[in-house]
N, C-alpha and C. Protein backbone atom coordinates (compact mmCIF):
# COMPACT_ATOMS: atom_id res chain seq x y z
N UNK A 1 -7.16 23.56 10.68
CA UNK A 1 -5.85 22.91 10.60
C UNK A 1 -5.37 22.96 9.15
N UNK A 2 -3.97 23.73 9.13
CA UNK A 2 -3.55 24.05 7.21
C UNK A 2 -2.93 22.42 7.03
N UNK A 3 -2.97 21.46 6.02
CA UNK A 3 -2.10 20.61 5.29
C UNK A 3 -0.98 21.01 5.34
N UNK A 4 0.08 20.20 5.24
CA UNK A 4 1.53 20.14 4.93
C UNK A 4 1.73 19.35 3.77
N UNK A 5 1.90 19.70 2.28
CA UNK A 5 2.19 18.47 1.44
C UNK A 5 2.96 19.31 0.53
N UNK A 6 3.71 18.22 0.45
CA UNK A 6 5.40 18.27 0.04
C UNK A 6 5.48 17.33 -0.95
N UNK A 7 5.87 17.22 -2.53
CA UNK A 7 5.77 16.49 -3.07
C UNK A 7 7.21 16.31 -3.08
N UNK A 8 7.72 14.60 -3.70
CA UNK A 8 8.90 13.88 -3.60
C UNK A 8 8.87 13.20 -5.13
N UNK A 9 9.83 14.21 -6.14
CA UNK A 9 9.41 13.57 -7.68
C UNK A 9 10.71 12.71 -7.48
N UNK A 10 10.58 11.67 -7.74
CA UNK A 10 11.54 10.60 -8.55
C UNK A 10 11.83 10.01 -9.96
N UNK A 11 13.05 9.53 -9.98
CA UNK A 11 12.85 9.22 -11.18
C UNK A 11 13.29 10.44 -12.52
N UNK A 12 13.47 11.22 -11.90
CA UNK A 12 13.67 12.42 -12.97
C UNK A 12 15.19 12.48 -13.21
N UNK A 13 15.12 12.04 -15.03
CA UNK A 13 15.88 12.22 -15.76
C UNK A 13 16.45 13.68 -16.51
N UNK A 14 17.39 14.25 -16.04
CA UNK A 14 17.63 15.45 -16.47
C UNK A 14 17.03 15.86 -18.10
N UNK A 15 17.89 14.98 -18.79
CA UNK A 15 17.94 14.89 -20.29
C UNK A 15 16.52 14.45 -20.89
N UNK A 16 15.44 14.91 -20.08
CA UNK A 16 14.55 14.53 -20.92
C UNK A 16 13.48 15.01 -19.83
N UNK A 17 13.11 14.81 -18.79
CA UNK A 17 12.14 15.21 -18.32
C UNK A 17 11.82 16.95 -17.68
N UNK A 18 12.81 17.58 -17.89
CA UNK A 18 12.58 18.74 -17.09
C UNK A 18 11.10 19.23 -17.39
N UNK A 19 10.82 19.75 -18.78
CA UNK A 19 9.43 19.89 -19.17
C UNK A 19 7.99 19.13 -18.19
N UNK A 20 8.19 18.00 -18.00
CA UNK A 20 7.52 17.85 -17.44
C UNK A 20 7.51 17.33 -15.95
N UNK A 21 9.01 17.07 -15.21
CA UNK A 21 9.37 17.87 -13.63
C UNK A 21 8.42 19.42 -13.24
N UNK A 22 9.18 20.10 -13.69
CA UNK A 22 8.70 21.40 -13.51
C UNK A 22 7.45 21.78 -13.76
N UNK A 23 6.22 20.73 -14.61
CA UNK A 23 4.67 20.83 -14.43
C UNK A 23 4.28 20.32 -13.29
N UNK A 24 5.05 19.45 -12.92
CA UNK A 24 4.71 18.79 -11.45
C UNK A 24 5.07 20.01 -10.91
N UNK A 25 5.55 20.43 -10.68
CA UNK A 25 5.96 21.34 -9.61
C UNK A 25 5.03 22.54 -9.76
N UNK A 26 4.91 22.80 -10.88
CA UNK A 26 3.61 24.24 -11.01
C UNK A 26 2.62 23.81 -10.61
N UNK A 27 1.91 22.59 -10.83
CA UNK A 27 0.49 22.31 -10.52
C UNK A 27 0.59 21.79 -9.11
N UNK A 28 2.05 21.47 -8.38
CA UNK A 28 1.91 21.26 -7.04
C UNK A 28 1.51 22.63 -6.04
N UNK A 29 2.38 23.91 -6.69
CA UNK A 29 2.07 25.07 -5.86
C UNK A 29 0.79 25.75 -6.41
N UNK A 30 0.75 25.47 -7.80
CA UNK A 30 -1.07 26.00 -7.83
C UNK A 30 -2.40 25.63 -7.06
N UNK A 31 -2.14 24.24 -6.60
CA UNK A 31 -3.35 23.64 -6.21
C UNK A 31 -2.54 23.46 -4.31
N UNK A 32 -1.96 24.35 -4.12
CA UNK A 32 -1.83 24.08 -2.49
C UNK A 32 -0.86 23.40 -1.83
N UNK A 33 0.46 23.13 -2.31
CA UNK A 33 1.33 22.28 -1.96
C UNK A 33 2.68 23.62 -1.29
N UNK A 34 2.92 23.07 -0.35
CA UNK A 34 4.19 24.02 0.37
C UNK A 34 5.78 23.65 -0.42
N UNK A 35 5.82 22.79 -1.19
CA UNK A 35 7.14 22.78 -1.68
C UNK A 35 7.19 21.40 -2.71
N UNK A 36 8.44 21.33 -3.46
CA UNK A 36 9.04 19.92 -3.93
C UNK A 36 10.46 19.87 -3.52
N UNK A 37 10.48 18.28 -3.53
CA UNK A 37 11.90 17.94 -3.50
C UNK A 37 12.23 17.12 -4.80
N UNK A 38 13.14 16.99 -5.17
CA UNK A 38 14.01 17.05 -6.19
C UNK A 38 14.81 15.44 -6.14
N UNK A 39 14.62 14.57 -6.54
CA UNK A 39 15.55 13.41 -6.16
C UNK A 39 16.64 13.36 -7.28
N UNK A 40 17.10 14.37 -7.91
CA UNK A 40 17.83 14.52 -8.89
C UNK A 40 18.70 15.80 -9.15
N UNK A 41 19.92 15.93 -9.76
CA UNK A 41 20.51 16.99 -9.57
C UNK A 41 20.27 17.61 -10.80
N UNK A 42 19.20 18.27 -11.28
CA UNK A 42 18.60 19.52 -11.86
C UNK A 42 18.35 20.44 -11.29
N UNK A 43 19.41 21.70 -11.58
CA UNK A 43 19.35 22.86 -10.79
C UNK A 43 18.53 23.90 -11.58
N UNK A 44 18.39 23.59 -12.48
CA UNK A 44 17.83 24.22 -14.08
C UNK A 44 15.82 24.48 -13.69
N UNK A 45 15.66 23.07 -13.30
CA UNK A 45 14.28 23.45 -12.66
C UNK A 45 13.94 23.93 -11.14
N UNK A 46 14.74 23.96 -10.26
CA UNK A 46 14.83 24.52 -9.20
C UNK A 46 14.76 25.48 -9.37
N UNK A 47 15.64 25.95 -10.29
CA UNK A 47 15.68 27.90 -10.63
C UNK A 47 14.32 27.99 -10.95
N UNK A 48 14.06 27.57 -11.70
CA UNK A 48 12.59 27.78 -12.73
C UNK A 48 11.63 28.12 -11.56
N UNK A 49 11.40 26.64 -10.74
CA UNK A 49 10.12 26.90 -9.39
C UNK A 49 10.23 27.91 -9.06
N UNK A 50 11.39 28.21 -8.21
CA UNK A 50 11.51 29.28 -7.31
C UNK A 50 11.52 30.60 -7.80
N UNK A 51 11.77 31.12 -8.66
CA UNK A 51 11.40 31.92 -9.71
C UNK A 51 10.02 32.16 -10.29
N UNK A 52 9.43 30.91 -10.74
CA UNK A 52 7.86 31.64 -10.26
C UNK A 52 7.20 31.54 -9.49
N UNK A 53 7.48 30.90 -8.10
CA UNK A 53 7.01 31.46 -6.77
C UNK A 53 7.82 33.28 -6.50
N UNK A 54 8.54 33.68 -6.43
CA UNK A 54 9.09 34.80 -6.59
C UNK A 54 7.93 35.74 -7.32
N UNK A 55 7.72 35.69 -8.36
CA UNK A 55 7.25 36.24 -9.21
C UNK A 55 5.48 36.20 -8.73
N UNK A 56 5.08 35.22 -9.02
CA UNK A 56 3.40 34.89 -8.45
C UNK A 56 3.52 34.85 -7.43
N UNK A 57 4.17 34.82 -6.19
CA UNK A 57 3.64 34.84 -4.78
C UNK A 57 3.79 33.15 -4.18
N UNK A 58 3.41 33.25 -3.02
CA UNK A 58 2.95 32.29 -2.00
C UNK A 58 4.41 31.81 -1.45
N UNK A 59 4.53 30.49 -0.41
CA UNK A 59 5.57 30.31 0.07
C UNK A 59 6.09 29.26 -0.25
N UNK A 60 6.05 28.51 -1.59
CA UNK A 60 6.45 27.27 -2.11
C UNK A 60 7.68 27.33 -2.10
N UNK A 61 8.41 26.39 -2.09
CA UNK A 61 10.06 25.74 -2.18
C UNK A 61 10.18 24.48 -2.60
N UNK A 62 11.22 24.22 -3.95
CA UNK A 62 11.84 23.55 -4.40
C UNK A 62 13.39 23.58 -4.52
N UNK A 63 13.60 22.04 -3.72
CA UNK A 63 15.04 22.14 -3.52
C UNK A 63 15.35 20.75 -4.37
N UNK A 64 16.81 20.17 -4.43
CA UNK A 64 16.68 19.30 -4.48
C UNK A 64 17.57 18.56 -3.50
N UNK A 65 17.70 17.21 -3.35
CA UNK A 65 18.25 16.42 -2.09
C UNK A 65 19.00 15.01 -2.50
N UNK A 66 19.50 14.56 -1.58
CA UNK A 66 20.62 14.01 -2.02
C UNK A 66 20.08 12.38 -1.90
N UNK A 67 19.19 11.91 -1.11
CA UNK A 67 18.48 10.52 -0.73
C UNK A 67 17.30 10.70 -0.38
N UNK A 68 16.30 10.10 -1.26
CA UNK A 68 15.06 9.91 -1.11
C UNK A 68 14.59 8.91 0.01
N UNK A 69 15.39 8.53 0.09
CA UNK A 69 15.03 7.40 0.92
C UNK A 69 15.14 8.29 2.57
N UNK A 70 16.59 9.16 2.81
CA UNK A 70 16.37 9.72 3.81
C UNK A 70 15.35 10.72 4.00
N UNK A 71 14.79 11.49 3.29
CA UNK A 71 13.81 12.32 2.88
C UNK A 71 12.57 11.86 3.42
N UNK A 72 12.27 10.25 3.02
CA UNK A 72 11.05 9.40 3.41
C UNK A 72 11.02 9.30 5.10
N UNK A 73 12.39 8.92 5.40
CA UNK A 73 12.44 8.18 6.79
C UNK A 73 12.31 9.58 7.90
N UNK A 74 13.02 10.52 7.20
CA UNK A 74 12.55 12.11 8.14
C UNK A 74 11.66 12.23 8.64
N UNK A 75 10.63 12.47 7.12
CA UNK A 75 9.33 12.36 7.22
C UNK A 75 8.73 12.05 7.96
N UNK A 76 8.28 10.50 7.96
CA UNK A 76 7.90 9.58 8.62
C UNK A 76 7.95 9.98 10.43
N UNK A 77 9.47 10.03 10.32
CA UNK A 77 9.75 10.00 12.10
C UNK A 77 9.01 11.34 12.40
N UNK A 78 9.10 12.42 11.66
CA UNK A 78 8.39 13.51 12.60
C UNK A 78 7.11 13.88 12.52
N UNK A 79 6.40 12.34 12.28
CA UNK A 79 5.07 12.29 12.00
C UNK A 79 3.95 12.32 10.90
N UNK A 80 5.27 12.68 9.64
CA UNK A 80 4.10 12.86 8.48
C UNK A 80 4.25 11.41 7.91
N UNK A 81 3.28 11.76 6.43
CA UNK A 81 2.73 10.27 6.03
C UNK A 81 2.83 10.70 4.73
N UNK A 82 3.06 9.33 3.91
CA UNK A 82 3.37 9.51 2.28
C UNK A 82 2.56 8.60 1.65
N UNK A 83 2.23 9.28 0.61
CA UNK A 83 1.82 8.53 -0.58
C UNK A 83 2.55 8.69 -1.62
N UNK A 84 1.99 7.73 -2.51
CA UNK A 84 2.70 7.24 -3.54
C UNK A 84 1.58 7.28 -4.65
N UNK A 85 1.50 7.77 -5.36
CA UNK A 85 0.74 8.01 -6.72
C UNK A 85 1.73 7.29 -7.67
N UNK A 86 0.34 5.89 -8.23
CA UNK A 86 0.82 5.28 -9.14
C UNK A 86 -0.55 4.11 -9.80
N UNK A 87 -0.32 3.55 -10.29
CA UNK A 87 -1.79 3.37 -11.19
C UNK A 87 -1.59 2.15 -10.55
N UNK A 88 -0.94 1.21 -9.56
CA UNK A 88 -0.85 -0.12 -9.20
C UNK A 88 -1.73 -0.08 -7.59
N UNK A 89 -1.99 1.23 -6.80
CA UNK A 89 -2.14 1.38 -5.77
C UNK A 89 -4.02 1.33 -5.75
N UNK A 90 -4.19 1.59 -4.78
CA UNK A 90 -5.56 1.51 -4.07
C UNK A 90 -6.45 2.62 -4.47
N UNK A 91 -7.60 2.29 -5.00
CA UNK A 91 -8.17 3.38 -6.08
C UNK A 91 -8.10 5.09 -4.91
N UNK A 92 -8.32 6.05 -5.15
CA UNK A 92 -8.34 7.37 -4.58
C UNK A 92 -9.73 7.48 -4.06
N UNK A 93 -11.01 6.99 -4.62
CA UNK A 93 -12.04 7.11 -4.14
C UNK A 93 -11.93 6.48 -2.86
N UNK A 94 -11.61 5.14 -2.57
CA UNK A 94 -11.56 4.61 -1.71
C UNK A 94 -10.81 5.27 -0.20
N UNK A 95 -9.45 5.63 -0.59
CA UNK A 95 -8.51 6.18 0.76
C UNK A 95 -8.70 7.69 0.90
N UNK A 96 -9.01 8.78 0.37
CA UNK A 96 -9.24 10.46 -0.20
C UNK A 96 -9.40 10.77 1.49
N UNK A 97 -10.45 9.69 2.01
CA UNK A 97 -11.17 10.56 3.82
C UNK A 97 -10.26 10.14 4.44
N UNK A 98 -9.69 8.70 4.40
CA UNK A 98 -8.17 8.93 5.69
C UNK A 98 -7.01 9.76 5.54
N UNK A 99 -6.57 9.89 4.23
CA UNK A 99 -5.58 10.59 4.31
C UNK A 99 -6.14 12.11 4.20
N UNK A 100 -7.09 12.74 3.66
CA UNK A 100 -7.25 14.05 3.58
C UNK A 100 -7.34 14.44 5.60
N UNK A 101 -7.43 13.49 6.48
CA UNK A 101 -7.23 13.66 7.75
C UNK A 101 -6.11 14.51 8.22
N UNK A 102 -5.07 13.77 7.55
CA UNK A 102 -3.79 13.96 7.97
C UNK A 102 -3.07 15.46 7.72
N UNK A 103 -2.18 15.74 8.64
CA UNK A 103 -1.48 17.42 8.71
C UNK A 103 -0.42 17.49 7.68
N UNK A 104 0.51 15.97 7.76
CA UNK A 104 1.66 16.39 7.00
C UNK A 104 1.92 15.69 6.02
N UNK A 105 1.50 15.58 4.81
CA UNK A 105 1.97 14.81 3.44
C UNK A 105 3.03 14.77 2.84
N UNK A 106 3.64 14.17 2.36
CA UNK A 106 5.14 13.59 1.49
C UNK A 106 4.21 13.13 -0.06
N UNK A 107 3.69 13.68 -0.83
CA UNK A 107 2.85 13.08 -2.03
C UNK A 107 4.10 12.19 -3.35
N UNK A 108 4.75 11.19 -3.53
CA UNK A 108 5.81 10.65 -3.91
C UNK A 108 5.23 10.68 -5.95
N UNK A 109 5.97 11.36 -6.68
CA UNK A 109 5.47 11.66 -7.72
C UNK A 109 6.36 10.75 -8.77
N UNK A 110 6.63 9.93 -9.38
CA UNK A 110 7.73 9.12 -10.42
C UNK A 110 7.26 9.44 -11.34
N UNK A 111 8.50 9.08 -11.79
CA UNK A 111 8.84 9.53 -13.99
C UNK A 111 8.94 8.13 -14.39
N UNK A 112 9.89 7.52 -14.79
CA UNK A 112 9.74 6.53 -15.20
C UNK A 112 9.20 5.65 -14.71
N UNK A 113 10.14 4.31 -14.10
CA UNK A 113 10.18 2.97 -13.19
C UNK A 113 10.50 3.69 -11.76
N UNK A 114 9.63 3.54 -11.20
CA UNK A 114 9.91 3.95 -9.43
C UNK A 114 10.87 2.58 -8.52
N UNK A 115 11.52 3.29 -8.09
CA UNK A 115 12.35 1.79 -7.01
C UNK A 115 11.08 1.09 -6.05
N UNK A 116 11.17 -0.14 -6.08
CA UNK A 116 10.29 -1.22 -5.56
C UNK A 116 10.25 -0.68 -4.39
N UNK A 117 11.39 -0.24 -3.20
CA UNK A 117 11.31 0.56 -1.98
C UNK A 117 10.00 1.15 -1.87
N UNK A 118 9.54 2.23 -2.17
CA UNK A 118 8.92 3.08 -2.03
C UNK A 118 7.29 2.90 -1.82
N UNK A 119 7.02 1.65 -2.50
CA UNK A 119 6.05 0.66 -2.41
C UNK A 119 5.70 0.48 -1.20
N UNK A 120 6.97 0.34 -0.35
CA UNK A 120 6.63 -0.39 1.13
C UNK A 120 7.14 0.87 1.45
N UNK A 121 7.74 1.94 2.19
CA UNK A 121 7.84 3.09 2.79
C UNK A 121 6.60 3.65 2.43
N UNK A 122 5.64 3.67 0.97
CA UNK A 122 4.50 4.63 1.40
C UNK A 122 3.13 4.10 2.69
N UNK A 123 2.66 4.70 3.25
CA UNK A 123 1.60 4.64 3.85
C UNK A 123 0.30 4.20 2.99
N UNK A 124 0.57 4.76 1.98
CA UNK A 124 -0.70 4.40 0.50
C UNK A 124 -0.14 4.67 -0.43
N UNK A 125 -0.28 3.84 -1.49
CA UNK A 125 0.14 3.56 -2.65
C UNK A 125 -1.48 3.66 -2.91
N UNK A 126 -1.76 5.02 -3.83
CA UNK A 126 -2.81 5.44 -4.68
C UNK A 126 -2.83 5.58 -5.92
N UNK A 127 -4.17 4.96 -6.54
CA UNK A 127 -4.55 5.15 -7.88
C UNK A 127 -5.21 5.84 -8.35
N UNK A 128 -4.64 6.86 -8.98
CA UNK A 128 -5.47 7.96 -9.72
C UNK A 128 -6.07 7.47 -10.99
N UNK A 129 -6.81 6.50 -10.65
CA UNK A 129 -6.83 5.98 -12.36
C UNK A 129 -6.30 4.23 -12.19
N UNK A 130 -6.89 3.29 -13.23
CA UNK A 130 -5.77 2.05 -13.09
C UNK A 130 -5.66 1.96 -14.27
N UNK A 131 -5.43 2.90 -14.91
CA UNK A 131 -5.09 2.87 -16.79
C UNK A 131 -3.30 4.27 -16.80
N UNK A 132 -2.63 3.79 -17.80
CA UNK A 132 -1.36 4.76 -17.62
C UNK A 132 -1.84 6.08 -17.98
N UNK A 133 -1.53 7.11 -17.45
CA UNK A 133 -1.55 8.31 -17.97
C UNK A 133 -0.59 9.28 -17.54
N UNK A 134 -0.84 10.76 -17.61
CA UNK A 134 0.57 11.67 -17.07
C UNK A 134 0.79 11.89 -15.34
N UNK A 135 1.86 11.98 -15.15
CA UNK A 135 1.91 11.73 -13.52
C UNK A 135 1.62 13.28 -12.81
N UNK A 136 1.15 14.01 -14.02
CA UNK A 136 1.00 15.74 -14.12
C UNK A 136 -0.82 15.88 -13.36
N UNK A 137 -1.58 14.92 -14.37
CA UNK A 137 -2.73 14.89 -14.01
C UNK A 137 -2.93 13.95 -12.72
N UNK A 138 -2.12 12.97 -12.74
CA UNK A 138 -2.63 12.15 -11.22
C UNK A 138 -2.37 13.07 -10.37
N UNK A 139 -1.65 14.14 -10.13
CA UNK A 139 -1.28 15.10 -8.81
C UNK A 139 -2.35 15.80 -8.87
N UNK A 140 -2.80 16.74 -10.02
CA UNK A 140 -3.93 17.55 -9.82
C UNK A 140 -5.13 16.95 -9.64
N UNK A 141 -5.33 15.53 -9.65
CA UNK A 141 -7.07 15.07 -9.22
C UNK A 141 -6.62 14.66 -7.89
N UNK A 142 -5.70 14.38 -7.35
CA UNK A 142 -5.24 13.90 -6.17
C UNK A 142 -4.93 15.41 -5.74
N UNK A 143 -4.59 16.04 -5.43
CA UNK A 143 -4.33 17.76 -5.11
C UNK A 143 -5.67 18.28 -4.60
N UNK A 144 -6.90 17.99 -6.44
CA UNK A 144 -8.03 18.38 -5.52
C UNK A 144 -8.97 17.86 -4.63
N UNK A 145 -8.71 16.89 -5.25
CA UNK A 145 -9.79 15.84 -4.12
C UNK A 145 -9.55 15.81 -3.03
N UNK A 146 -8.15 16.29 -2.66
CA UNK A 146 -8.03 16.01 -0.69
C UNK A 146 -8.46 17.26 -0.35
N UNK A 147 -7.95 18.23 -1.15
CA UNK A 147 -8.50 19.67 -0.85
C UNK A 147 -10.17 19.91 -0.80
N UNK A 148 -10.49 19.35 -1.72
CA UNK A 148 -12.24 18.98 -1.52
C UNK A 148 -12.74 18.47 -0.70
N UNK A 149 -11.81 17.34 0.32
CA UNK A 149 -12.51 16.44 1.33
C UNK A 149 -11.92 17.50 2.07
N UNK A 150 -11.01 18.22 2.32
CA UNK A 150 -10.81 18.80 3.70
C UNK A 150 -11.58 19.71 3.25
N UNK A 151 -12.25 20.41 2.41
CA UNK A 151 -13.10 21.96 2.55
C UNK A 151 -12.17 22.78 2.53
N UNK A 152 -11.50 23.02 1.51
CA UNK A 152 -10.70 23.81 1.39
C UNK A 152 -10.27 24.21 -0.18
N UNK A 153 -10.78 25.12 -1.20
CA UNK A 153 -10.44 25.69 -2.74
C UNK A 153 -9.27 26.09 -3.10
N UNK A 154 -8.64 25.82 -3.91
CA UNK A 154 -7.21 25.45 -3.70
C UNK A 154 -7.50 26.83 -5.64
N UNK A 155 -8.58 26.41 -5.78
CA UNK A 155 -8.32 27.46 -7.49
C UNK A 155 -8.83 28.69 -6.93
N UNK A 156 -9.34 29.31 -6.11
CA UNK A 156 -9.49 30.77 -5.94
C UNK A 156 -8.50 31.16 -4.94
N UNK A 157 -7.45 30.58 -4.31
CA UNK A 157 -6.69 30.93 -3.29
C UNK A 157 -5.63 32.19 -3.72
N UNK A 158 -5.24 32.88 -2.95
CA UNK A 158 -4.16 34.13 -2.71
C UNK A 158 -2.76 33.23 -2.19
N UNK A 159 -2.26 34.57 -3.43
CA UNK A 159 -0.70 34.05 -2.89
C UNK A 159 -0.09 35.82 -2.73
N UNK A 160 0.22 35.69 -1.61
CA UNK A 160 0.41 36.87 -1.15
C UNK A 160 2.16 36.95 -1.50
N UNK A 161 2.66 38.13 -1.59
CA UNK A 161 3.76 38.60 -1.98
C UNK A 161 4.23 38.58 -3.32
N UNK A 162 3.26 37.76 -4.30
CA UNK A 162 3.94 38.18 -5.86
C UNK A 162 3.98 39.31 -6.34
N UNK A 163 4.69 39.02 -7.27
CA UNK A 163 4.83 40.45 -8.14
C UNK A 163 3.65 40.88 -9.23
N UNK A 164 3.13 39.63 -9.75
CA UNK A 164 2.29 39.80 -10.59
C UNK A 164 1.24 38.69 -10.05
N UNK A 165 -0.25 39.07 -10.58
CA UNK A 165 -1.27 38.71 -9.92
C UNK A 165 -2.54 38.72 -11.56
N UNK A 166 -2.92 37.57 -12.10
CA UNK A 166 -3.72 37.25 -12.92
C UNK A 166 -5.19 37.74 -12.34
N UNK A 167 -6.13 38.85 -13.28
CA UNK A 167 -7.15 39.28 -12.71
C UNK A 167 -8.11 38.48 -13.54
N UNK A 168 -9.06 37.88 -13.21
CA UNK A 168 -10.28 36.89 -13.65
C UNK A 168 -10.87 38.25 -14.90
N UNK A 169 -10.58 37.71 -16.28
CA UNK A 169 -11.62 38.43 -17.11
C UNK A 169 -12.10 37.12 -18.08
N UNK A 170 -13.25 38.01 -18.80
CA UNK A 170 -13.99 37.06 -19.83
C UNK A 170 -13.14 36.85 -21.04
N UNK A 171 -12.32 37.73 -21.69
CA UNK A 171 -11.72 37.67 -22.73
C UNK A 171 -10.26 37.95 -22.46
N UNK A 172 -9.41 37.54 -23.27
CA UNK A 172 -7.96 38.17 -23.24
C UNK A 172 -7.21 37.72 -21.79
N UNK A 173 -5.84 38.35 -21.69
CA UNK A 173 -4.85 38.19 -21.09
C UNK A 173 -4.73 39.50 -19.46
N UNK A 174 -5.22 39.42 -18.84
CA UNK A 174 -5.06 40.64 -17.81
C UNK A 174 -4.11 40.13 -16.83
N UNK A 175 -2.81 40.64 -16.61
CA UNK A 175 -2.17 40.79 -15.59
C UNK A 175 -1.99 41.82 -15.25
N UNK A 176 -1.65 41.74 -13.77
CA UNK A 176 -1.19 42.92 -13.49
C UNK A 176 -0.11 42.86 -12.80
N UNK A 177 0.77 44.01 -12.05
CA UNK A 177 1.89 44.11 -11.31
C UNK A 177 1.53 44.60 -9.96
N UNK A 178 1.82 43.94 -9.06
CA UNK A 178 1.41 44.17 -7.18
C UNK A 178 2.32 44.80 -6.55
């Protein structure tokens, strides 16, 4: 059974966060994620994603959307389940085996102050950590750890259709063109 997880960044301030929007979004399609949504009108990093999915391969999509909130309630109704990554929630060791169960994820990613909403729309409110840190790294220990509980390597995986394809060496820079 493949995962469905879809991350939902909030909170993103044009004028200041793109730099690190758009790491969320690389380390979402590096480590196994089918897409992001966008709760903000930055078209600047949309280009960016989709552009290096284009380029590296696989079938990621980043759009962005107009209500998070409708985004959540979609979700929800057609069966998937969200979390919320945030240092106030329920440690990750603890919840990792129920939710790594599940087919279809909504993973809810914030920049600044997240709306109190979202608290109660997630299914789990998870802690990657209960100390502040980047909301870059809570996705990738949360990314691998579910991928670890389901049995599934998310760093040797193929992304079929890029253009260019990084070959594993000991020294230096090897790409190539596919």
């Amino acid at each position: 059974m493949d995962m469905n997880i879809v991350i939902l960044r909030l909170g993103h301030r044009p004028e200041r966060d793109q730099r690190v929007t758009t790491h969320v979004g690389l380390t979402a399609r590096a480590l196994g994620a089918s897409g992001m949504l966008l709760a903000s009108n930055d078209k600047g990093v949309i280009i960016s994603l989709n552009e290096v999915a284009g380029r590296w391969g696989g079938s990621f999509f980043a759009r962005i959307v107009d209500s998070w909130k409708q985004e959540v309630r979609s979700w929800k109704e057609g069966g998937g389940r969200v979390v919320h990554l945030t240092m106030y929630g329920q440690n990750l060791p603890d919840v990792i085996d129920d939710i790594s169960k599940e087919e279809s994820l909504m993973v809810v990613v914030g920049a600044e102050k997240v709306p109190p909403d979202i608290y109660q729309a997630a299914d789990w409110n998870v802690a990657v950590g209960s100390q502040p840190h980047s909301e870059i790294a809570a996705l990738a220990v949360f990314m691998d750890r579910v991928n670890a509980a389901r049995g599934t390597e998310p760093l040797t995986q193929e992304f079929p259709g890029g253009k260019l394809k990084i070959v594993p060496h000991d020294q230096g820079k090897v790409v190539k063109e596919v």
